[in-house]
C-alpha atoms as a PDB file:
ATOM      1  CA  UNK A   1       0.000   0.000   0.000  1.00  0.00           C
ATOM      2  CA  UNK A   2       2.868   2.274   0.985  1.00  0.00           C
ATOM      3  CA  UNK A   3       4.882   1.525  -2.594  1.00  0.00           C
ATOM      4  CA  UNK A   4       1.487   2.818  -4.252  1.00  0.00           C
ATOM      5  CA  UNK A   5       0.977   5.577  -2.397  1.00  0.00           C
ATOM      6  CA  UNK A   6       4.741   6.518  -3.016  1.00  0.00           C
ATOM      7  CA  UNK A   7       4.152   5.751  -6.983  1.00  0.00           C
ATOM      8  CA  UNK A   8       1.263   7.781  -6.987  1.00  0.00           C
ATOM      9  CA  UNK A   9       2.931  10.656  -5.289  1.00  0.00           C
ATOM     10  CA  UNK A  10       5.696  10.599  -7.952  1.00  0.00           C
ATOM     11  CA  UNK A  11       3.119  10.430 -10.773  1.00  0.00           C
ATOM     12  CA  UNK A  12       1.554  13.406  -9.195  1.00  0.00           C
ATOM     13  CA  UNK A  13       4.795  15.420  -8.973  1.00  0.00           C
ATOM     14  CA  UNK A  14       5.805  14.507 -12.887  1.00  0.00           C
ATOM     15  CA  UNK A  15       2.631  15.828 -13.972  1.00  0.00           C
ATOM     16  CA  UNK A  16       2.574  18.724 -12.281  1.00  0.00           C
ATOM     17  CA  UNK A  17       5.903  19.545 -13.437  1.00  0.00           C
ATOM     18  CA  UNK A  18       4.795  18.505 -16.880  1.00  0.00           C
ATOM     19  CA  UNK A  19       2.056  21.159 -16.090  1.00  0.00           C
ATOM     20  CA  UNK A  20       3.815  23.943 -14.636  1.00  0.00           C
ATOM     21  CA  UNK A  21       6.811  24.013 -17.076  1.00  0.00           C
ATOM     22  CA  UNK A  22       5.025  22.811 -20.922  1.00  0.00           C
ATOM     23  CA  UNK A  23       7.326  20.040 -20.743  1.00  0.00           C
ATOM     24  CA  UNK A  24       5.477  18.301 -23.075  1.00  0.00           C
ATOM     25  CA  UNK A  25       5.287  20.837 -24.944  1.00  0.00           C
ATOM     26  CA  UNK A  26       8.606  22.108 -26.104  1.00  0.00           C
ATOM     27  CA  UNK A  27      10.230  20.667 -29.252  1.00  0.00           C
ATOM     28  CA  UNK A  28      13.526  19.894 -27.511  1.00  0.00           C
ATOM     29  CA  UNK A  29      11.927  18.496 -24.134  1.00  0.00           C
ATOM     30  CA  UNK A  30      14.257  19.159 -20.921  1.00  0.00           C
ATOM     31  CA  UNK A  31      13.912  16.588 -17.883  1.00  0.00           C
ATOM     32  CA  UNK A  32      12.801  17.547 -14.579  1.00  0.00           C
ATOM     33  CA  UNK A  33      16.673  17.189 -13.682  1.00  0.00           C
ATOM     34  CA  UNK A  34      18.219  19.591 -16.295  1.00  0.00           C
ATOM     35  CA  UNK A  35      15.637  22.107 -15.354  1.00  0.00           C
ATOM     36  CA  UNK A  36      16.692  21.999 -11.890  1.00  0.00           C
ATOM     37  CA  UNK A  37      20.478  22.578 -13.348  1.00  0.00           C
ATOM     38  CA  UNK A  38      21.574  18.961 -12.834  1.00  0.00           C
ATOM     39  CA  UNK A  39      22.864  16.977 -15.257  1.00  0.00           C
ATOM     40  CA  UNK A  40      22.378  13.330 -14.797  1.00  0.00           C
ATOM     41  CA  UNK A  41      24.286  10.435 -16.930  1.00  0.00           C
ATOM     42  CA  UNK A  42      22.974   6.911 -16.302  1.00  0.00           C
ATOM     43  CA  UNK A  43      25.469   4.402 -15.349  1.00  0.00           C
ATOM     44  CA  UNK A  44      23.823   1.292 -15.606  1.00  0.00           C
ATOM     45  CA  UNK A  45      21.527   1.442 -19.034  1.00  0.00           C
ATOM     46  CA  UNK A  46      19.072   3.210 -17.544  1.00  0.00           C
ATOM     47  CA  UNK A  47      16.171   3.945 -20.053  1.00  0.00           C
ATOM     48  CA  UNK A  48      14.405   7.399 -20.418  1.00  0.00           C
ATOM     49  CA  UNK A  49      11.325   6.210 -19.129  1.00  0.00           C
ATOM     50  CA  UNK A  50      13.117   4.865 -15.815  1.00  0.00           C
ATOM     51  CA  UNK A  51      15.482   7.704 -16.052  1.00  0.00           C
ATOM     52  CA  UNK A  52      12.350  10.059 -15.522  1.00  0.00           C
ATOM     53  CA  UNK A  53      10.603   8.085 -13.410  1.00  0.00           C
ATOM     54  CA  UNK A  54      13.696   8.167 -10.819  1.00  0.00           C
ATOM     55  CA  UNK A  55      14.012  11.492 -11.185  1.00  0.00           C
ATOM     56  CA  UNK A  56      10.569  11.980  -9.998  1.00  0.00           C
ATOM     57  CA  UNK A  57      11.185  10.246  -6.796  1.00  0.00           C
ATOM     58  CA  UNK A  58      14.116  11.529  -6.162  1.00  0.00           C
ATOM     59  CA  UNK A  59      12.981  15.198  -6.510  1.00  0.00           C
ATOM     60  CA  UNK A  60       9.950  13.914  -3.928  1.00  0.00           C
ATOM     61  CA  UNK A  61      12.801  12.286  -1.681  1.00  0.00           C
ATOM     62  CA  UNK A  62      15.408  15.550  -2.025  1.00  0.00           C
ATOM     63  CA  UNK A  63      12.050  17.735  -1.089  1.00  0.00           C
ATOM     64  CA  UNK A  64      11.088  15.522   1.895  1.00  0.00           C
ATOM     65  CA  UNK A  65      14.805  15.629   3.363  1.00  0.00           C
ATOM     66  CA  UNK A  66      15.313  19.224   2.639  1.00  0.00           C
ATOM     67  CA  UNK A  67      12.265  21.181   3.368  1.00  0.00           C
ATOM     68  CA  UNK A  68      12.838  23.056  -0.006  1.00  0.00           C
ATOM     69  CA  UNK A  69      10.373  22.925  -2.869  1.00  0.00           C
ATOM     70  CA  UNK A  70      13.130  24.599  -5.479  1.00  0.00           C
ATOM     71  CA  UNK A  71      10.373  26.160  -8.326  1.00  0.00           C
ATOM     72  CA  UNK A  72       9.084  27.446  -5.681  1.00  0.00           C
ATOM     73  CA  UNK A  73      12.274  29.117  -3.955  1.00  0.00           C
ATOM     74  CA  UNK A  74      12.943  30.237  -7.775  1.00  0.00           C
ATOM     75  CA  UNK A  75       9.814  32.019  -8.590  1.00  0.00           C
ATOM     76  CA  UNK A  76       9.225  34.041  -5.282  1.00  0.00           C
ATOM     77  CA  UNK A  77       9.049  37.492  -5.755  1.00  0.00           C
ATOM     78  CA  UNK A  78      11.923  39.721  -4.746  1.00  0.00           C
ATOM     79  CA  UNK A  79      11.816  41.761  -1.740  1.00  0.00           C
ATOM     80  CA  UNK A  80      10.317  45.219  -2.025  1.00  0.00           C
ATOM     81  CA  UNK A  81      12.138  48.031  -2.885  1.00  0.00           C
ATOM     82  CA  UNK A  82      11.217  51.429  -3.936  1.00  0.00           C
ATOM     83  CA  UNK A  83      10.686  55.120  -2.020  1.00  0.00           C
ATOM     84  CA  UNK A  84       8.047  53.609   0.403  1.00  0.00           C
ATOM     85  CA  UNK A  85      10.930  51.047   1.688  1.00  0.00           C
ATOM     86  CA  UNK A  86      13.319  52.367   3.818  1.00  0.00           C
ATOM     87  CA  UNK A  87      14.596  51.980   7.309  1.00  0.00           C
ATOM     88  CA  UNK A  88      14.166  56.235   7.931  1.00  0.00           C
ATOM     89  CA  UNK A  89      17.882  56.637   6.313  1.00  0.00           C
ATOM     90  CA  UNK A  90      17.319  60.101   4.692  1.00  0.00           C
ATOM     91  CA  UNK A  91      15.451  61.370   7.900  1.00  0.00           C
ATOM     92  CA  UNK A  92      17.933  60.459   9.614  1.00  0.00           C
ATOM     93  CA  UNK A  93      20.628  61.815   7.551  1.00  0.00           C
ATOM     94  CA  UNK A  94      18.619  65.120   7.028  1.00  0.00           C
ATOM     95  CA  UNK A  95      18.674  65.394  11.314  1.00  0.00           C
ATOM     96  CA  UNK A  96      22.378  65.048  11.698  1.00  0.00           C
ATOM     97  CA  UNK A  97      22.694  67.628   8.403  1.00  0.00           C
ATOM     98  CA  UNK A  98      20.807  70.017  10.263  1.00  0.00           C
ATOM     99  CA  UNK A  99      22.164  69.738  13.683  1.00  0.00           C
ATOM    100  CA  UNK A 100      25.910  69.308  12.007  1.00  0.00           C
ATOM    101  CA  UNK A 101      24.966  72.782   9.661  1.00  0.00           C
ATOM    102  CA  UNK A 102      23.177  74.582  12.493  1.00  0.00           C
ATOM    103  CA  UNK A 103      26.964  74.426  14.817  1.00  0.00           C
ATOM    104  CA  UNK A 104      29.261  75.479  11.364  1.00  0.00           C
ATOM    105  CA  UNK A 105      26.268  77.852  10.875  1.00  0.00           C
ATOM    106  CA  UNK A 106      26.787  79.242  14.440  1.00  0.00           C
ATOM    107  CA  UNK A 107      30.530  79.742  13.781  1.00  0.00           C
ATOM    108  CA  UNK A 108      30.017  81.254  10.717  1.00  0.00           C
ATOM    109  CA  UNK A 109      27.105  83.447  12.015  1.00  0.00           C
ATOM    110  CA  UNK A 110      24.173  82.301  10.031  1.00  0.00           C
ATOM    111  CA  UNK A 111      22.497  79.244  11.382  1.00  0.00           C
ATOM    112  CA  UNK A 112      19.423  79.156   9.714  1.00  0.00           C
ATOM    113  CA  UNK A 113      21.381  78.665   6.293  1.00  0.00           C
ATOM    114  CA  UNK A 114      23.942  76.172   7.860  1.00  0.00           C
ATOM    115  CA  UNK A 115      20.685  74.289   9.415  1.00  0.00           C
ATOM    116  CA  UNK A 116      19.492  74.506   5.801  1.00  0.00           C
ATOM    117  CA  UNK A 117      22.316  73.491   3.679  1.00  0.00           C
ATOM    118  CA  UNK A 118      22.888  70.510   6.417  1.00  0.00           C
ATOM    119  CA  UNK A 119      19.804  68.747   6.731  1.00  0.00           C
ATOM    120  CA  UNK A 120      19.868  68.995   2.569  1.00  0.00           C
ATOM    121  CA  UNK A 121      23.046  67.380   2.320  1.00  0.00           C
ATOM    122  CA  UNK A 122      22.318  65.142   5.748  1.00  0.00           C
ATOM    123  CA  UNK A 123      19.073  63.597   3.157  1.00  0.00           C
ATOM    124  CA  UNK A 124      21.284  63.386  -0.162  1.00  0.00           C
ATOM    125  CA  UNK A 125      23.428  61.290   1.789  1.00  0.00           C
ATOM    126  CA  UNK A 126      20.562  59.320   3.859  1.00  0.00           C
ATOM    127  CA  UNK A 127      19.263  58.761   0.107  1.00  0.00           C
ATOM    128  CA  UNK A 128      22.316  57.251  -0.698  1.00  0.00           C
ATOM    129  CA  UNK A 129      22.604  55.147   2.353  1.00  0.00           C
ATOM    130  CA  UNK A 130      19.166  53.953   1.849  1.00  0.00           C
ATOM    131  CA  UNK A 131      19.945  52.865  -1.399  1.00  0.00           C
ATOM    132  CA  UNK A 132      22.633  50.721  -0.567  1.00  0.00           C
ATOM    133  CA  UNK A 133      21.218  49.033   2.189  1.00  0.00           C
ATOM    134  CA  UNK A 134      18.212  47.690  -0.115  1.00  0.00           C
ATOM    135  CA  UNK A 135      20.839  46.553  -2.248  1.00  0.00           C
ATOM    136  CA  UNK A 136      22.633  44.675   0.492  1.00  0.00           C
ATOM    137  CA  UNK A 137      18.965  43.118   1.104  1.00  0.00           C
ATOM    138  CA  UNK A 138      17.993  42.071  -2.314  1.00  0.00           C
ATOM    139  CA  UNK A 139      21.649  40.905  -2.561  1.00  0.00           C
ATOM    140  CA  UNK A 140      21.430  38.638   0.367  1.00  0.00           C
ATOM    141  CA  UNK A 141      17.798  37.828  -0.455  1.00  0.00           C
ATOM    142  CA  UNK A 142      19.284  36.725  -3.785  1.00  0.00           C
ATOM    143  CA  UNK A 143      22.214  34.543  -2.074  1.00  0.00           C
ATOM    144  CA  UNK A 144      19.440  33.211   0.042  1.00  0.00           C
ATOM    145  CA  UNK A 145      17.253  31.826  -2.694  1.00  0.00           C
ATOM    146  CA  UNK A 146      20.595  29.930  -4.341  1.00  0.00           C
ATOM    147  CA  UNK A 147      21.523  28.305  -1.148  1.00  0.00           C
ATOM    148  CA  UNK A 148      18.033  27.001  -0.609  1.00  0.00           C
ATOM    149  CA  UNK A 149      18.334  25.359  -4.491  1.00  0.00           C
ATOM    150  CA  UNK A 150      22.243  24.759  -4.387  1.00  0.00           C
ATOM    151  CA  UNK A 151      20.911  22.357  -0.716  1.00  0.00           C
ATOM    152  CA  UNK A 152      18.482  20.912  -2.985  1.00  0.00           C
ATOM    153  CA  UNK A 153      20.088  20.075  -5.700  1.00  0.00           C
ATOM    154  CA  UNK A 154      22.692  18.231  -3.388  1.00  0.00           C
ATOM    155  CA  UNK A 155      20.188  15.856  -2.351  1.00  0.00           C
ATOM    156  CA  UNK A 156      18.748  15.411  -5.524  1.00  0.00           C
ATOM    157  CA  UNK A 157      22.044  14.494  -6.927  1.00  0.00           C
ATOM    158  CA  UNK A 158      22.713  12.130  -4.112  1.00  0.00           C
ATOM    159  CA  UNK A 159      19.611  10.226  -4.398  1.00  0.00           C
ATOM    160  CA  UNK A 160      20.527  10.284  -8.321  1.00  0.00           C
ATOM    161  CA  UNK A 161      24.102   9.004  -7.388  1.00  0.00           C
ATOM    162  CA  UNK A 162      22.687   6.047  -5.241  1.00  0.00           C
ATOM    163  CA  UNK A 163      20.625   5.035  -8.200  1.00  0.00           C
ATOM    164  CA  UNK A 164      23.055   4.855 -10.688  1.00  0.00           C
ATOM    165  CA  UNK A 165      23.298   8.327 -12.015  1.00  0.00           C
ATOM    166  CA  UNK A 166      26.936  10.545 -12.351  1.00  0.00           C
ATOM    167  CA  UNK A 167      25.742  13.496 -11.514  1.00  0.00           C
ATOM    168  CA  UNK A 168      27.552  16.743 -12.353  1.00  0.00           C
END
């Protein structure tokens, strides 16, 4: 009952792969393996059909083990960027402008214009700041998403290994 269950599970995932990517559909038809970026070379005279077929339980094995469905990983969205994200940089940068312009101001003798001229330049450079920092984020957001597939494909390719497969 269990092997059935199993078989039917790995039926399931093929055709919704087969589904979500057209791979039926393509004129040059890719496995479920090289779409995952894993190239497997069967060892033992393995035949397409098997070939696919243990691919299919070994993507439903590598997702068990791992936690990590990897087309899903792939297609989530990036995080948000744009002049509603921010962590209050150019506020910030604009307060310390102003409070740094207001004391050169006071030297100088005209701290309304040093207050000015400070809290412009304090913003330019909480702008920039801002900037970077949801770079860093969609950078390591990024790095994030290609660990979580580089771990999967790992398992994949070891399951692949153990039935026969070089994997590279």
């Amino acid at each position: 009952m269990e092997q059935e269950n199993s078989t039917l599970f790995v039926v399931a995932v093929i055709a919704l792969f087969v589904l979500a990517t057209g791979y039926g559909t393509a004129s040059a038809e890719q496995s479920l393996a090289s779409s995952l970026g894993v190239i497997p070379y069967p060892t033992r005279g393995q035949s397409p059909v098997q070939q696919q077929q243990d691919e299919g339980e070994c993507f439903a094995w590598a997702r068990q083990q791992t936690g990590i469905d990897p087309f899903a990983v792939a297609s989530a969205p990036p995080p948000p960027s744009g002049p509603a994200v921010g962590g209050g940089e150019r506020i910030r940068g604009a307060a310390r402008g102003a409070a740094g312009g207001a004391i050169i101001g006071s030297v100088a003798g005209d701290t309304s214009d040093g207050l000015t001229i400070g809290a412009a330049v304090g913003a330019l450079a909480g702008g920039r700041q801002a900037r970077q920092n949801r770079q860093a984020k969609a950078q390591q957001a990024e790095d994030a998403k290609t660990g979580a597939i580089q771990h999967f494909n790992k398992a994949f390719g070891a399951c692949l290994e153990g039935r026969g497969y070089v994997v590279k």
